[in-house]
C-alpha atoms as a PDB file:
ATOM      1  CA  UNK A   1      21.961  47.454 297.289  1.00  0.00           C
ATOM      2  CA  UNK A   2      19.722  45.096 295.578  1.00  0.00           C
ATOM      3  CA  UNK A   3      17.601  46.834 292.317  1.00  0.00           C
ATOM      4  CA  UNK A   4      13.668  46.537 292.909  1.00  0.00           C
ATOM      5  CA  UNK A   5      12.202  45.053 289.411  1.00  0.00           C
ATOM      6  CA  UNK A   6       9.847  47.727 287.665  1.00  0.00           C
ATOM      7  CA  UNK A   7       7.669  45.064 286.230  1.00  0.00           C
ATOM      8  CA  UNK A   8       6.535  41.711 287.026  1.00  0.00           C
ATOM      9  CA  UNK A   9       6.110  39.396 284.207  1.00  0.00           C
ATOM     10  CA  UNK A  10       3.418  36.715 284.095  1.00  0.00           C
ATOM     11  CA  UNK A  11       1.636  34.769 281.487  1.00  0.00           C
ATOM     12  CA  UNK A  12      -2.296  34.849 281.275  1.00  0.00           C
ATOM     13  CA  UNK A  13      -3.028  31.429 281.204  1.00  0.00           C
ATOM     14  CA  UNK A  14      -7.053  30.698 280.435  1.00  0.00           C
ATOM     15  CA  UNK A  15      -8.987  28.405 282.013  1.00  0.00           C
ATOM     16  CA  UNK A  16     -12.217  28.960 280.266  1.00  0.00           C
ATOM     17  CA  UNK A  17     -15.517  30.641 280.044  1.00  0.00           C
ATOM     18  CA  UNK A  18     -16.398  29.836 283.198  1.00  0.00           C
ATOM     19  CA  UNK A  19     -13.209  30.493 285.263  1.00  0.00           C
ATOM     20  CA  UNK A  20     -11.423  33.406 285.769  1.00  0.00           C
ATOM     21  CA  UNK A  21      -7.967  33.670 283.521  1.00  0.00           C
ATOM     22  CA  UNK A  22      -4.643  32.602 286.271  1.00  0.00           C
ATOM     23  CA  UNK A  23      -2.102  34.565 285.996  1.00  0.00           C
ATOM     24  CA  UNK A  24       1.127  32.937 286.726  1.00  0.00           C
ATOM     25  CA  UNK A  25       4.314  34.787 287.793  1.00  0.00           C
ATOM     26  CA  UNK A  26       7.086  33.862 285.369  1.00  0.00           C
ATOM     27  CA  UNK A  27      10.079  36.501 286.179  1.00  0.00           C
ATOM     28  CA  UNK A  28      10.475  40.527 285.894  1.00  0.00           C
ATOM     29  CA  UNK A  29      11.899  43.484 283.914  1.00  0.00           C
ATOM     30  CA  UNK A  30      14.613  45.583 285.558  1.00  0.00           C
ATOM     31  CA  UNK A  31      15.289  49.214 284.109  1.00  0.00           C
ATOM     32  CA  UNK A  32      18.468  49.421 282.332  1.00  0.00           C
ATOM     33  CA  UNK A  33      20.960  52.178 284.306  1.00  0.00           C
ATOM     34  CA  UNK A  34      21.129  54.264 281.490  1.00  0.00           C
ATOM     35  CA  UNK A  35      17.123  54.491 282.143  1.00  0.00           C
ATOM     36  CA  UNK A  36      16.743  53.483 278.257  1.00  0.00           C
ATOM     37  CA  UNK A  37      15.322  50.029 278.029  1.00  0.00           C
ATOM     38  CA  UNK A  38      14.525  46.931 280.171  1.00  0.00           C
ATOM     39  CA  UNK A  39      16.500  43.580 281.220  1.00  0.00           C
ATOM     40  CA  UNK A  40      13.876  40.928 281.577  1.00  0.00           C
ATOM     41  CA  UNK A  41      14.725  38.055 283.671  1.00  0.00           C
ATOM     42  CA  UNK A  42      12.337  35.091 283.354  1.00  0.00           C
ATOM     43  CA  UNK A  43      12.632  31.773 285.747  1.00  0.00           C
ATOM     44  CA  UNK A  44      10.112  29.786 283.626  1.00  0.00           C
ATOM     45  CA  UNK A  45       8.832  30.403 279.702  1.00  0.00           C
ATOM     46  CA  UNK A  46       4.949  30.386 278.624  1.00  0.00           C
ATOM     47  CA  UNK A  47       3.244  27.918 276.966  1.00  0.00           C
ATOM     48  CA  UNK A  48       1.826  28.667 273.884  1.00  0.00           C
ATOM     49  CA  UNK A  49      -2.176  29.032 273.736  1.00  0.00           C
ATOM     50  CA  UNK A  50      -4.118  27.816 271.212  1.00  0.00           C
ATOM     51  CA  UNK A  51      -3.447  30.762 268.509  1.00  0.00           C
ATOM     52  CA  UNK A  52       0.207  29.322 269.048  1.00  0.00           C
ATOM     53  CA  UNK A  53       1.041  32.668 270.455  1.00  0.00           C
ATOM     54  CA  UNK A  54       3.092  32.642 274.072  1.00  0.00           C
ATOM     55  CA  UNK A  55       1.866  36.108 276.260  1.00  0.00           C
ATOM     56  CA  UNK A  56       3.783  37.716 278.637  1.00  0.00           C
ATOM     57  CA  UNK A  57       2.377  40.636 280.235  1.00  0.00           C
ATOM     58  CA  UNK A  58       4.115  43.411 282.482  1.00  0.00           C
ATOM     59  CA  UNK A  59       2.881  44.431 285.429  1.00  0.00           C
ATOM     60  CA  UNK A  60       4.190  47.347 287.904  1.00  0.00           C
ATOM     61  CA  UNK A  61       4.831  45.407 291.052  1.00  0.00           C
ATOM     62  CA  UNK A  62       2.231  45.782 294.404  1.00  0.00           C
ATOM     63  CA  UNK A  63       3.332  45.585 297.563  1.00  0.00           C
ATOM     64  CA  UNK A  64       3.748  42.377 298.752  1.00  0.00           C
ATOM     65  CA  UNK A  65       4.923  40.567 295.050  1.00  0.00           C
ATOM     66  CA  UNK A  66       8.550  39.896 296.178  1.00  0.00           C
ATOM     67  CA  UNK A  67       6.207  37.068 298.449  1.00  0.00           C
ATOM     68  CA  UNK A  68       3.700  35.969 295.589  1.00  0.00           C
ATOM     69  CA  UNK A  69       4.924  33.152 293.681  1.00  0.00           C
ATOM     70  CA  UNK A  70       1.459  33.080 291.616  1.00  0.00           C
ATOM     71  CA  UNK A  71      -1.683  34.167 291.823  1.00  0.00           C
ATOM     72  CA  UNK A  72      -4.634  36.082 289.618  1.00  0.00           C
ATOM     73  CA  UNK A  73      -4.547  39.415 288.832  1.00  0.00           C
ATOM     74  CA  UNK A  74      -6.788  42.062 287.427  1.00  0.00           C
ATOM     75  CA  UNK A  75      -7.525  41.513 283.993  1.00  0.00           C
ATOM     76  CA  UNK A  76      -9.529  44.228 282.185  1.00  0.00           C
ATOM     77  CA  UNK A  77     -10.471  42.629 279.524  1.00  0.00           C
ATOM     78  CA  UNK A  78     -11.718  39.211 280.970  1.00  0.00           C
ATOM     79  CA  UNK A  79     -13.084  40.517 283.508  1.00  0.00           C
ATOM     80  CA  UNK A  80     -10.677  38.638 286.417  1.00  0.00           C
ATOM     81  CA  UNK A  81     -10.072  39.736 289.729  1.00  0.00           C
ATOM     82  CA  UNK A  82      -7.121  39.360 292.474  1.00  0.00           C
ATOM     83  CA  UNK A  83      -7.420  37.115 295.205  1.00  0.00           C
END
């Protein structure tokens, strides 16, 4: 039986004040079987921004994500929506 991630992982990448931020899948975080702690797999690695800072932000999956390679999603603080 295959383990469902409980996060996806993506990095916020921005495009600008007049764009919405993309948010790019990059891998996910499977609970530990103990239940204490996370393995996070990652199939590509951020690029740092221009603080020199790389983001990676975990997400609980939606239905559908095993399908979405990348896409945007909600962002609260910018603002950015899924499409």
């Amino acid at each position: 039986m295959a383990h469902q991630p409980s996060y996806r992982a993506y990095t916020v990448i921005n495009r600008g004040e007049d764009k919405d931020d993309f948010w790019l899948a990059i891998g996910a975080a499977f609970p530990h079987q103990s239940g204490d702690g996370f393995n996070v797999v990652l199939q590509a690695l951020p690029i740092p921004g221009p603080d020199g800072q790389c983001k990676i932000v975990l997400r609980p999956p939606k239905a559908g994500d095993d399908q979405q390679q990348e896409g945007n999603e909600p962002n609260p603080k910018s603002g950015s929506r899924r499409r």
